[in-house]
C-alpha atoms as a PDB file:
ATOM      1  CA  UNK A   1     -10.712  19.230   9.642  1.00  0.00           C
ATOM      2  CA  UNK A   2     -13.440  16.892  10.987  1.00  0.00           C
ATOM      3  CA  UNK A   3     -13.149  15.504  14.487  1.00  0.00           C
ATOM      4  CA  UNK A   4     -13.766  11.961  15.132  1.00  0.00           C
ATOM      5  CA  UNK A   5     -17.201  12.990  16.261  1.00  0.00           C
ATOM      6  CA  UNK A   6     -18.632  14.274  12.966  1.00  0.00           C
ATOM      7  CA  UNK A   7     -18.533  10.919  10.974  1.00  0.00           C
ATOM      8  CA  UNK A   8     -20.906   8.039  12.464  1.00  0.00           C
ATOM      9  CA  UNK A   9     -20.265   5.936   9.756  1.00  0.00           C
ATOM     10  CA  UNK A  10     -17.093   3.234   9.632  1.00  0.00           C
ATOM     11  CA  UNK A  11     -14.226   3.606   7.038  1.00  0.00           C
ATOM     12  CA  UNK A  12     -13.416   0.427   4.829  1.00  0.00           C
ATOM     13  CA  UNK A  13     -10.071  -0.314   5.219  1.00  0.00           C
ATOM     14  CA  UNK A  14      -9.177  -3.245   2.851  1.00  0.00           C
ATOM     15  CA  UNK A  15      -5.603  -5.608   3.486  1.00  0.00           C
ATOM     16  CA  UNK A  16      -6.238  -4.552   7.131  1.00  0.00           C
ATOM     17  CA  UNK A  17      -4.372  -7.856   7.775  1.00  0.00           C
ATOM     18  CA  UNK A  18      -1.436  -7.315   5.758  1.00  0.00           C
ATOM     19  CA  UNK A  19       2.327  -8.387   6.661  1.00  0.00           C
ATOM     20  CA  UNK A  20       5.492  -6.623   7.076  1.00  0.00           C
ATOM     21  CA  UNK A  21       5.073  -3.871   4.941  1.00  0.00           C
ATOM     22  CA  UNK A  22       1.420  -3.803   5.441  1.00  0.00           C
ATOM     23  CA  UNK A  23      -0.435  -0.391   5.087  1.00  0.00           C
ATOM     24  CA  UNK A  24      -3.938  -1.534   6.133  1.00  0.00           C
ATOM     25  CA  UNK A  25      -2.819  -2.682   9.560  1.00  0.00           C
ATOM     26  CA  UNK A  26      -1.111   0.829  10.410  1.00  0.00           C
ATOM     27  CA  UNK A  27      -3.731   3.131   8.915  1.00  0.00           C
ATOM     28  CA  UNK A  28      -6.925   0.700  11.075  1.00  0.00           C
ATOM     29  CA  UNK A  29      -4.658   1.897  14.140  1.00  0.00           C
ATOM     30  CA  UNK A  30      -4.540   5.374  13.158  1.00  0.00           C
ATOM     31  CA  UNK A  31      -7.896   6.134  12.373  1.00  0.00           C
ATOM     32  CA  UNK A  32      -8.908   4.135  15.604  1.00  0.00           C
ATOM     33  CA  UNK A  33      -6.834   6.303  17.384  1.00  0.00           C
ATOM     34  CA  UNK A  34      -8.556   8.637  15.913  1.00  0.00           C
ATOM     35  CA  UNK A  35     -11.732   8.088  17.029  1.00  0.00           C
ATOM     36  CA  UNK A  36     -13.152   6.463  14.086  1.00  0.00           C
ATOM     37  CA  UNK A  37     -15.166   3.030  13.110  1.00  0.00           C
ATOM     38  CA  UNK A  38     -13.025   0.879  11.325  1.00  0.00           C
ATOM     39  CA  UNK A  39     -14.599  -1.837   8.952  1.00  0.00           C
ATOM     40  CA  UNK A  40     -11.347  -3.973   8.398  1.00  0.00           C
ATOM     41  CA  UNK A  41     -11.824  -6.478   5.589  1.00  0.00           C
ATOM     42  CA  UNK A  42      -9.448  -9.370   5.872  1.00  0.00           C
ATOM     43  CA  UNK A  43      -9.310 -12.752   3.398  1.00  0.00           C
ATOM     44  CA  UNK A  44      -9.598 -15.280   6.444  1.00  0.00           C
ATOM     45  CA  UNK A  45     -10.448 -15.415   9.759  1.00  0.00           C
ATOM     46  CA  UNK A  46      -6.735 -15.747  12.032  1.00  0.00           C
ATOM     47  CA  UNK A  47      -4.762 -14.309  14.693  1.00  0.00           C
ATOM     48  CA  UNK A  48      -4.174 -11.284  12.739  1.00  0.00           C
ATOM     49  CA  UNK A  49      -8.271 -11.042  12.360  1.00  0.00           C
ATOM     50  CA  UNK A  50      -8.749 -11.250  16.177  1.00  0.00           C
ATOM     51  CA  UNK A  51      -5.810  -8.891  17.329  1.00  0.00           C
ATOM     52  CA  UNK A  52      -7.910  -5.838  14.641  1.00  0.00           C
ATOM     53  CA  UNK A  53     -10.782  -7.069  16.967  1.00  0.00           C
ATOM     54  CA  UNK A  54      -8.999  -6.267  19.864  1.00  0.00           C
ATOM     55  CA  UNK A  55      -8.068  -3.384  18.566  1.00  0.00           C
ATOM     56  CA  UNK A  56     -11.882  -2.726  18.025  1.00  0.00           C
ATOM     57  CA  UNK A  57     -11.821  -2.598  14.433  1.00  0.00           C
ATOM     58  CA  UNK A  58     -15.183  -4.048  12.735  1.00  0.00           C
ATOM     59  CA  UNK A  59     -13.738  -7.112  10.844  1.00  0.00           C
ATOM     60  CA  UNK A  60     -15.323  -8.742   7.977  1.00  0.00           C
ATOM     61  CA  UNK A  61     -14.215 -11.286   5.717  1.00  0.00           C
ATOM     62  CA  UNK A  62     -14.138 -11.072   2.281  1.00  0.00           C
ATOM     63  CA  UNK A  63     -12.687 -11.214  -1.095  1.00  0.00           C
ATOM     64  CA  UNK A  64     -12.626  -8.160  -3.173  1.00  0.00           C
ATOM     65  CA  UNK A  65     -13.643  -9.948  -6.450  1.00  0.00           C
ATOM     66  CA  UNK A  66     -16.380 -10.763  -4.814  1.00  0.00           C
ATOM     67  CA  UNK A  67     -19.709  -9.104  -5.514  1.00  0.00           C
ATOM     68  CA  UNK A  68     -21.757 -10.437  -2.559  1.00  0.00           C
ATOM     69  CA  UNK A  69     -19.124 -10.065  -0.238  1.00  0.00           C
ATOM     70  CA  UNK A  70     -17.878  -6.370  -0.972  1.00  0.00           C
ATOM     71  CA  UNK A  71     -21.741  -5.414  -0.970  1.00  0.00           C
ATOM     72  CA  UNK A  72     -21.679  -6.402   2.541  1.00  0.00           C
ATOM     73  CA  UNK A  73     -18.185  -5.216   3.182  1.00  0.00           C
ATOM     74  CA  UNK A  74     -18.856  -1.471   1.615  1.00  0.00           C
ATOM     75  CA  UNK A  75     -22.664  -0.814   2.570  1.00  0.00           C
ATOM     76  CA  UNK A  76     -22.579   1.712   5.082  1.00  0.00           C
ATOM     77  CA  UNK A  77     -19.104   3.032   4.482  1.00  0.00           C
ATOM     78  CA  UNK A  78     -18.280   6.251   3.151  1.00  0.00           C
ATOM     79  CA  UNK A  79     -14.946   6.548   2.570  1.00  0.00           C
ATOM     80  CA  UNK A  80     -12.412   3.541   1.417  1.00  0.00           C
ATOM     81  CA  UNK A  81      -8.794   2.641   1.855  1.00  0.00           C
ATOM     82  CA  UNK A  82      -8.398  -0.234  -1.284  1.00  0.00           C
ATOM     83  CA  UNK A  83      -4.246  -1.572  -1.196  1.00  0.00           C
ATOM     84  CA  UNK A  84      -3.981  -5.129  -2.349  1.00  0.00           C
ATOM     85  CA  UNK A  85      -1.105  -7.092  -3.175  1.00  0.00           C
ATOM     86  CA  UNK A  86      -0.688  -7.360  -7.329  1.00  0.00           C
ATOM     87  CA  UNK A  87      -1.414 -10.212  -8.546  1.00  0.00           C
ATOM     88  CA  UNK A  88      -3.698 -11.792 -11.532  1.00  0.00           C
ATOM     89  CA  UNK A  89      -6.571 -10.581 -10.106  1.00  0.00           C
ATOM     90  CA  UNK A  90      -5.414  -6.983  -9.058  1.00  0.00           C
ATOM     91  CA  UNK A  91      -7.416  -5.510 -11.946  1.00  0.00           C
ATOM     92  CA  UNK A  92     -10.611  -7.489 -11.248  1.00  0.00           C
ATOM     93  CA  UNK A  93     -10.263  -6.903  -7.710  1.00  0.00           C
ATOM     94  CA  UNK A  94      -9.853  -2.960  -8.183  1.00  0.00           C
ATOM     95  CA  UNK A  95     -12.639  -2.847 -10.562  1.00  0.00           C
ATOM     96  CA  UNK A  96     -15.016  -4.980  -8.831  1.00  0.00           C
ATOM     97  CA  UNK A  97     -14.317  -2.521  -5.815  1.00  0.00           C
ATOM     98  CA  UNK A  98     -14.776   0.720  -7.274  1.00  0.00           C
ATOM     99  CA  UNK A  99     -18.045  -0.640  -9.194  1.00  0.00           C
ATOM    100  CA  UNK A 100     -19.592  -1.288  -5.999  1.00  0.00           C
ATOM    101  CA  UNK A 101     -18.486   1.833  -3.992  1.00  0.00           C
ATOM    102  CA  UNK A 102     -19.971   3.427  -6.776  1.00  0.00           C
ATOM    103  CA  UNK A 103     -23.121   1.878  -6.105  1.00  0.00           C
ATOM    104  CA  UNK A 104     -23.035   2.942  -2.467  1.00  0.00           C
ATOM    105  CA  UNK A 105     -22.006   6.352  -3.107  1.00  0.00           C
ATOM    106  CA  UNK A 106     -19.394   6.628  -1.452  1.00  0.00           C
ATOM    107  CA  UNK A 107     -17.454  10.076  -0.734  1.00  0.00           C
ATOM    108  CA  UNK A 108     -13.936   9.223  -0.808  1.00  0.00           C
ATOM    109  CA  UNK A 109     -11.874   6.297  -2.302  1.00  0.00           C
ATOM    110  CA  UNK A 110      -7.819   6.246  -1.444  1.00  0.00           C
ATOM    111  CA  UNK A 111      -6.203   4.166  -3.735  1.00  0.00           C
ATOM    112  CA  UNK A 112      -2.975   2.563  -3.230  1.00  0.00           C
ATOM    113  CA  UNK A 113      -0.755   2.823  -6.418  1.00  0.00           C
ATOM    114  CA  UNK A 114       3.365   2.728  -7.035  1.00  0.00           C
ATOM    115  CA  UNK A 115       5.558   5.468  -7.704  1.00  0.00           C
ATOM    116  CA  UNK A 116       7.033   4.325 -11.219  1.00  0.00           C
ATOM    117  CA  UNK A 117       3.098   4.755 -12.323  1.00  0.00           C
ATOM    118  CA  UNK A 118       3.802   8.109 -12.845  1.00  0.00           C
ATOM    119  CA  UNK A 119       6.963   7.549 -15.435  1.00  0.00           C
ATOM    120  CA  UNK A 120       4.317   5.553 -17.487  1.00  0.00           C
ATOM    121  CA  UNK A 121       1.791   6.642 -20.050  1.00  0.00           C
ATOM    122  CA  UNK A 122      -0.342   5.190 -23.098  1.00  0.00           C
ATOM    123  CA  UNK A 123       2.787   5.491 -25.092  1.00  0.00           C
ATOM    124  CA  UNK A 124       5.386   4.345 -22.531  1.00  0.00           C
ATOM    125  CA  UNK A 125       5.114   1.174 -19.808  1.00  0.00           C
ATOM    126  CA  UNK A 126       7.642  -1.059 -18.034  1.00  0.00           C
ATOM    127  CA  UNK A 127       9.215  -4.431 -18.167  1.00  0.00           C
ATOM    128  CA  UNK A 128       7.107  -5.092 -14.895  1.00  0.00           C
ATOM    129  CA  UNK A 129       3.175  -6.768 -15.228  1.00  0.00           C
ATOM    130  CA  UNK A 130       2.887  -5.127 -11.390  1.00  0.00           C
ATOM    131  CA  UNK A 131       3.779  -1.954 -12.647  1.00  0.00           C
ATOM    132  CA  UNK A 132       1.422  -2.459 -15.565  1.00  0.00           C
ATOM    133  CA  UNK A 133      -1.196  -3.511 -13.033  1.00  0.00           C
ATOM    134  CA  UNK A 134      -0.884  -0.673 -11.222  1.00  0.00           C
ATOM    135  CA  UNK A 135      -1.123   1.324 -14.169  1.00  0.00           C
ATOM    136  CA  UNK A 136      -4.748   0.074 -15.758  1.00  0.00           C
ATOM    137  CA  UNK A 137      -6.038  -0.174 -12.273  1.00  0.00           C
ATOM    138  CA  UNK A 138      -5.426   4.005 -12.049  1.00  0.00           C
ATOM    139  CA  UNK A 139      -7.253   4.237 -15.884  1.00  0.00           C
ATOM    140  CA  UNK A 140     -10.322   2.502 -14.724  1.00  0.00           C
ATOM    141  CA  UNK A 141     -10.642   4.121 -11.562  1.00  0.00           C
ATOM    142  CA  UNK A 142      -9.946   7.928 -13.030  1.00  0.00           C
ATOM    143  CA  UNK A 143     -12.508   7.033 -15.931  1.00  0.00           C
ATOM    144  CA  UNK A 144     -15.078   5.418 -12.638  1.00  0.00           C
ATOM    145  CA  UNK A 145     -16.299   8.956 -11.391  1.00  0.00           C
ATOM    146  CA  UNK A 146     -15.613   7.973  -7.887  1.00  0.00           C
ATOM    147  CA  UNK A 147     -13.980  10.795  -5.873  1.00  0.00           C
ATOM    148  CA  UNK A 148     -10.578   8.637  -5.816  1.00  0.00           C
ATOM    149  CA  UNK A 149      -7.313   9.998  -3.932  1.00  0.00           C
ATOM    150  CA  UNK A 150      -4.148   8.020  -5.722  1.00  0.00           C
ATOM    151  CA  UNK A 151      -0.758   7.137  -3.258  1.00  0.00           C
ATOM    152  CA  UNK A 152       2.113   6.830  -5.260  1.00  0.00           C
ATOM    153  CA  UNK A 153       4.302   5.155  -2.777  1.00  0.00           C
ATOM    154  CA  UNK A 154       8.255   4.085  -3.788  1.00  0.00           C
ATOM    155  CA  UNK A 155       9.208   0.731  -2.465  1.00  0.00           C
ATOM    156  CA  UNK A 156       8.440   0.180   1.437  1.00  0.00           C
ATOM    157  CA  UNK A 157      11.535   0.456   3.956  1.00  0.00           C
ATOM    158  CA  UNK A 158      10.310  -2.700   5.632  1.00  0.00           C
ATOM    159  CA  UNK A 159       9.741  -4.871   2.580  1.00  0.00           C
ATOM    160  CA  UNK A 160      12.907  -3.629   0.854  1.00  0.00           C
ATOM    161  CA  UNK A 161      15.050  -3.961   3.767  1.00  0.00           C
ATOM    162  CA  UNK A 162      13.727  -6.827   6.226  1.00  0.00           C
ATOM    163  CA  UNK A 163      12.289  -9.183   3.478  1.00  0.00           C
ATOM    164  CA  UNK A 164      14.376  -8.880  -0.217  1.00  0.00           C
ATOM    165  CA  UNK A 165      17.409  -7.821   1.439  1.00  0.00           C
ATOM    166  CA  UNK A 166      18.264  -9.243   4.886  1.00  0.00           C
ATOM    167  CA  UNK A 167      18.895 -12.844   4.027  1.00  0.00           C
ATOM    168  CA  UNK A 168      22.176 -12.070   1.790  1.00  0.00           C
ATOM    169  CA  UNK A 169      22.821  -9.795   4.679  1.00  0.00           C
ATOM    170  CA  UNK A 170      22.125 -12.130   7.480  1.00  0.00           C
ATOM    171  CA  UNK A 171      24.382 -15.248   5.389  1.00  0.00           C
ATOM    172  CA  UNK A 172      27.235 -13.299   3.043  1.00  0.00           C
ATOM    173  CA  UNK A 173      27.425  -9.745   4.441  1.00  0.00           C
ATOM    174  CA  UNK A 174      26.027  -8.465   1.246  1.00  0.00           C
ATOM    175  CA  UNK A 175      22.957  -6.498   0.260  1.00  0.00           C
ATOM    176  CA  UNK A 176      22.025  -8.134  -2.695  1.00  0.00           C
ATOM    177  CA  UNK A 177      18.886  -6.755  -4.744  1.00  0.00           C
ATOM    178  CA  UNK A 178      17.511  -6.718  -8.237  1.00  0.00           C
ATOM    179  CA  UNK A 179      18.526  -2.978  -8.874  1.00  0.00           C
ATOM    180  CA  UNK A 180      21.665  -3.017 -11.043  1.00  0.00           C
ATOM    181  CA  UNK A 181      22.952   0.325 -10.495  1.00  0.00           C
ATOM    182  CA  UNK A 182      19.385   1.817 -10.061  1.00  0.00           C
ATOM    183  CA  UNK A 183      18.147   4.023  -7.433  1.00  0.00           C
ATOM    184  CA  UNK A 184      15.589   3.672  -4.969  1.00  0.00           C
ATOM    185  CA  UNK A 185      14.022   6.171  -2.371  1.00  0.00           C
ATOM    186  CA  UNK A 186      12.546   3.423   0.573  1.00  0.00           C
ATOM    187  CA  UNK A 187      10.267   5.189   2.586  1.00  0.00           C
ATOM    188  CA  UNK A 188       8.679   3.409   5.785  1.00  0.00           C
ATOM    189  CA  UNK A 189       5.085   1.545   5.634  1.00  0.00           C
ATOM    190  CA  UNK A 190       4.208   3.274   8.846  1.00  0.00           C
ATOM    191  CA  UNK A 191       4.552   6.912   7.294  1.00  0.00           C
ATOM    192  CA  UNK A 192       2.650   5.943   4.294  1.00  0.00           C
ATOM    193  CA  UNK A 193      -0.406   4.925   6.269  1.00  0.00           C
ATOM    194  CA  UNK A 194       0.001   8.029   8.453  1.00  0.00           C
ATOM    195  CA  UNK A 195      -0.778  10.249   5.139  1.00  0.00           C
ATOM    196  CA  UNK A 196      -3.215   7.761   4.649  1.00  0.00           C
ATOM    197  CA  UNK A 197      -5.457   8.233   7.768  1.00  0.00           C
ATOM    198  CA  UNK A 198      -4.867  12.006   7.251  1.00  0.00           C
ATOM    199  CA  UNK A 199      -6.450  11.810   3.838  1.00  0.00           C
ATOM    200  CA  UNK A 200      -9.188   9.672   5.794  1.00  0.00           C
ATOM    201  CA  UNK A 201      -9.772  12.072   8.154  1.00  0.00           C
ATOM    202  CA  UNK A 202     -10.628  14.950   6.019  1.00  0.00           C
ATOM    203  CA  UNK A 203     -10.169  13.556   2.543  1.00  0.00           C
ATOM    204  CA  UNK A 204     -12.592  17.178   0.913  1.00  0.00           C
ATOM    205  CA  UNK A 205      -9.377  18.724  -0.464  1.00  0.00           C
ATOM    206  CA  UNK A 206      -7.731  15.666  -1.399  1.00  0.00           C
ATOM    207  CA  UNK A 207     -10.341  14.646  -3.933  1.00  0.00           C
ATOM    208  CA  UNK A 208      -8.819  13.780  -7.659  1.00  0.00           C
ATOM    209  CA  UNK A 209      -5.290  14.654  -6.294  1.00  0.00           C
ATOM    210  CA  UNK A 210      -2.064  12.270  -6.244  1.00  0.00           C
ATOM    211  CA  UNK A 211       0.631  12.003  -3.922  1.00  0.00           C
ATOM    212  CA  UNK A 212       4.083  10.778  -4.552  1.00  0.00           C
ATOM    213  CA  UNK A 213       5.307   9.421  -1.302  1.00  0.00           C
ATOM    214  CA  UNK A 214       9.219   8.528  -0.796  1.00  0.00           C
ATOM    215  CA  UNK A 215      11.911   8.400   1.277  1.00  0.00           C
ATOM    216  CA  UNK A 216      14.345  11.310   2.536  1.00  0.00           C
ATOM    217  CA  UNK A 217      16.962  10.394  -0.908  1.00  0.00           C
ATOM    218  CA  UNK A 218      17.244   8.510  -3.408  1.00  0.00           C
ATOM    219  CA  UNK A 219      20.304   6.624  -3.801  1.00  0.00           C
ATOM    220  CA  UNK A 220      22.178   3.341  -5.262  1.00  0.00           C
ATOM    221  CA  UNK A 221      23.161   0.262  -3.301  1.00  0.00           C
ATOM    222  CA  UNK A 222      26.424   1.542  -2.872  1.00  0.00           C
ATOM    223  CA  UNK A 223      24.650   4.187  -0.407  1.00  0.00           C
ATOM    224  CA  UNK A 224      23.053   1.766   0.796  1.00  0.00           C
ATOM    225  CA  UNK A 225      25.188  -0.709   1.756  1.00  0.00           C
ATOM    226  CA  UNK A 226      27.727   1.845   3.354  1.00  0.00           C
ATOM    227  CA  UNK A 227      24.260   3.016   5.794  1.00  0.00           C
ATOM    228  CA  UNK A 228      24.413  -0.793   6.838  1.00  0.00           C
ATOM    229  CA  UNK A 229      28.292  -0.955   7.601  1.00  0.00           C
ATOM    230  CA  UNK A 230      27.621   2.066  10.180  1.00  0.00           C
ATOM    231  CA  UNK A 231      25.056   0.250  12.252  1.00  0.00           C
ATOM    232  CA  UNK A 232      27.494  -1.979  14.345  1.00  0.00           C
ATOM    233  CA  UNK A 233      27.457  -5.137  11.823  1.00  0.00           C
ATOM    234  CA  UNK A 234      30.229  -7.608  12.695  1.00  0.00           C
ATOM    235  CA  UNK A 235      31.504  -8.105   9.234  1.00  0.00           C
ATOM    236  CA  UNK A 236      31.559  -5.103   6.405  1.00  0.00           C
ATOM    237  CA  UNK A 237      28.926  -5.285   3.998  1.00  0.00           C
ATOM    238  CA  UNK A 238      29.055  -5.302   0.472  1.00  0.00           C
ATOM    239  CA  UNK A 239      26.883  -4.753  -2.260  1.00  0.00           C
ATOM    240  CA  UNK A 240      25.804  -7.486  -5.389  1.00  0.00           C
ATOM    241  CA  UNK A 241      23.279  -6.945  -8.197  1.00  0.00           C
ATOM    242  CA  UNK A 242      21.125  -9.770  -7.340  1.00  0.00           C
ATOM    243  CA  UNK A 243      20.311 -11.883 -10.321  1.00  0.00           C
ATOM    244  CA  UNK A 244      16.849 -11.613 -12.426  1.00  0.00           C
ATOM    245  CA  UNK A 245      15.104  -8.877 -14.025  1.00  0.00           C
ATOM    246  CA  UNK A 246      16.148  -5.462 -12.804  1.00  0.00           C
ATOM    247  CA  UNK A 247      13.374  -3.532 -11.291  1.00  0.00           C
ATOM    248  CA  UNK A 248      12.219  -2.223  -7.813  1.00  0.00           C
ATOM    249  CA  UNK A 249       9.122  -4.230  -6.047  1.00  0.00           C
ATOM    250  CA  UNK A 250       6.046  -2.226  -6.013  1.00  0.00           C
ATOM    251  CA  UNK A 251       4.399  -0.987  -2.842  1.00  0.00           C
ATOM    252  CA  UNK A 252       1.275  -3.632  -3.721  1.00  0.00           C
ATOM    253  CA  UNK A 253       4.046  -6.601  -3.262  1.00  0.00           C
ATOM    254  CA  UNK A 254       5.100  -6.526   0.322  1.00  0.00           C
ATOM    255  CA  UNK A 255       1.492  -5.361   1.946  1.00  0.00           C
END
């Protein structure tokens, strides 16, 4: 394993910003912690910019579908952490990304992807554009020739919990969430970025491999729901199908 004496150079670590949910935030802590230089890229300059400083994290502004700006984010980096929310521009932005690293030659590239990825194929997708998203963005970057690592998170424990579902909680005493009678495995933002730095750390034997990350079970909103009446709630809470299409949120949604 290297020691955080053997690599000079700082690790890009893109959404270093993020919200609840956020893996960039965690994982620039860990590999401080570590030892290591942290370039943290960030969309603006804010409180959430100066507290990485703080922190003593290298922060640069930027946009990743920028060319200009992920030159000067990238050069001098050797190993990447790219998580982004999805949206319109994920594929651009992922592209644009590995393009450059490319050009910088960089030695490892940890992508953040979503678990359902791996129940889709050229012959089978989803319902879901973030899922599809998700899904092009691993073709391109497996067809690249960048060493790429690919996390295959399930839905984060803080975004599924604290942002879709406390609200109904909070005002009717019921979990109410888009999963029908799905099942989800939640597993918590901070112990995805902890595999995350480890990769980081020594990412040689991690090279071309992908890792499903998710919770301890997987289980219904029933389960669920029964978890919450058991953690001193005035009022017993239910469960409701919330209304709308019938999927769980990708990793890439609550970073």
């Amino acid at each position: 394993m290297t020691t955080k004496h053997e690599h000079a150079n700082p690790i890009l670590v893109s959404g270093a910003a993020g919200a609840v949910g956020g893996i960039g935030r965690k994982v620039t802590e860990f590999l401080l912690a570590k030892g290591y230089k942290v370039r943290a890229l960030v969309r603006r300059q804010d409180e959430r910019a100066e507290t990485l400083r703080r922190l003593g994290a290298e922060v640069v502004v930027g946009d990743l579908t920028d060319l200009a700006s992920m030159h000067r984010a990238i050069e001098g980096c050797r190993r990447i952490y790219f998580g982004m929310s999805v949206s319109a521009a994920y594929l651009e932005a992922t592209i644009n990304t590995a393009a450059i690293a490319r050009h910088h030659g960089v030695e490892a590239f940890v992508n953040m992807s979503q678990m359902t990825v791996s129940q889709m194929s050229i012959s089978e997708t989803t319902e879901s554009p973030q899922h599809k998203l998700h899904w092009l963005a691993e073709q391109a970057l497996s067809w690249s020739g960048l060493p790429i690592v690919t996390v295959r998170p399930t839905v984060f424990l803080e975004g599924f919990f604290l942002q879709l579902a406390a609200p109904a909680v909070r005002a009717s005493d019921e979990l109410a969430l888009p999963m029908g009678d799905g099942k989800t495995s939640p597993i918590s933002a901070v112990d995805v970025a902890r595999a995350v730095a480890v990769i980081l750390d020594d990412p040689a034997p991690h090279i071309r491999q992908i890792y499903d990350l998710t919770g301890p079970e997987s289980a219904d909103l029933d389960h669920y729901a029964r978890l919450l009446r058991g953690t001193g709630q005035a009022h017993p809470v239910s469960r409701r199908s919330a209304p709308g299409v019938e999927r769980r949120p990708s990793a890439g949604e609550v970073s």
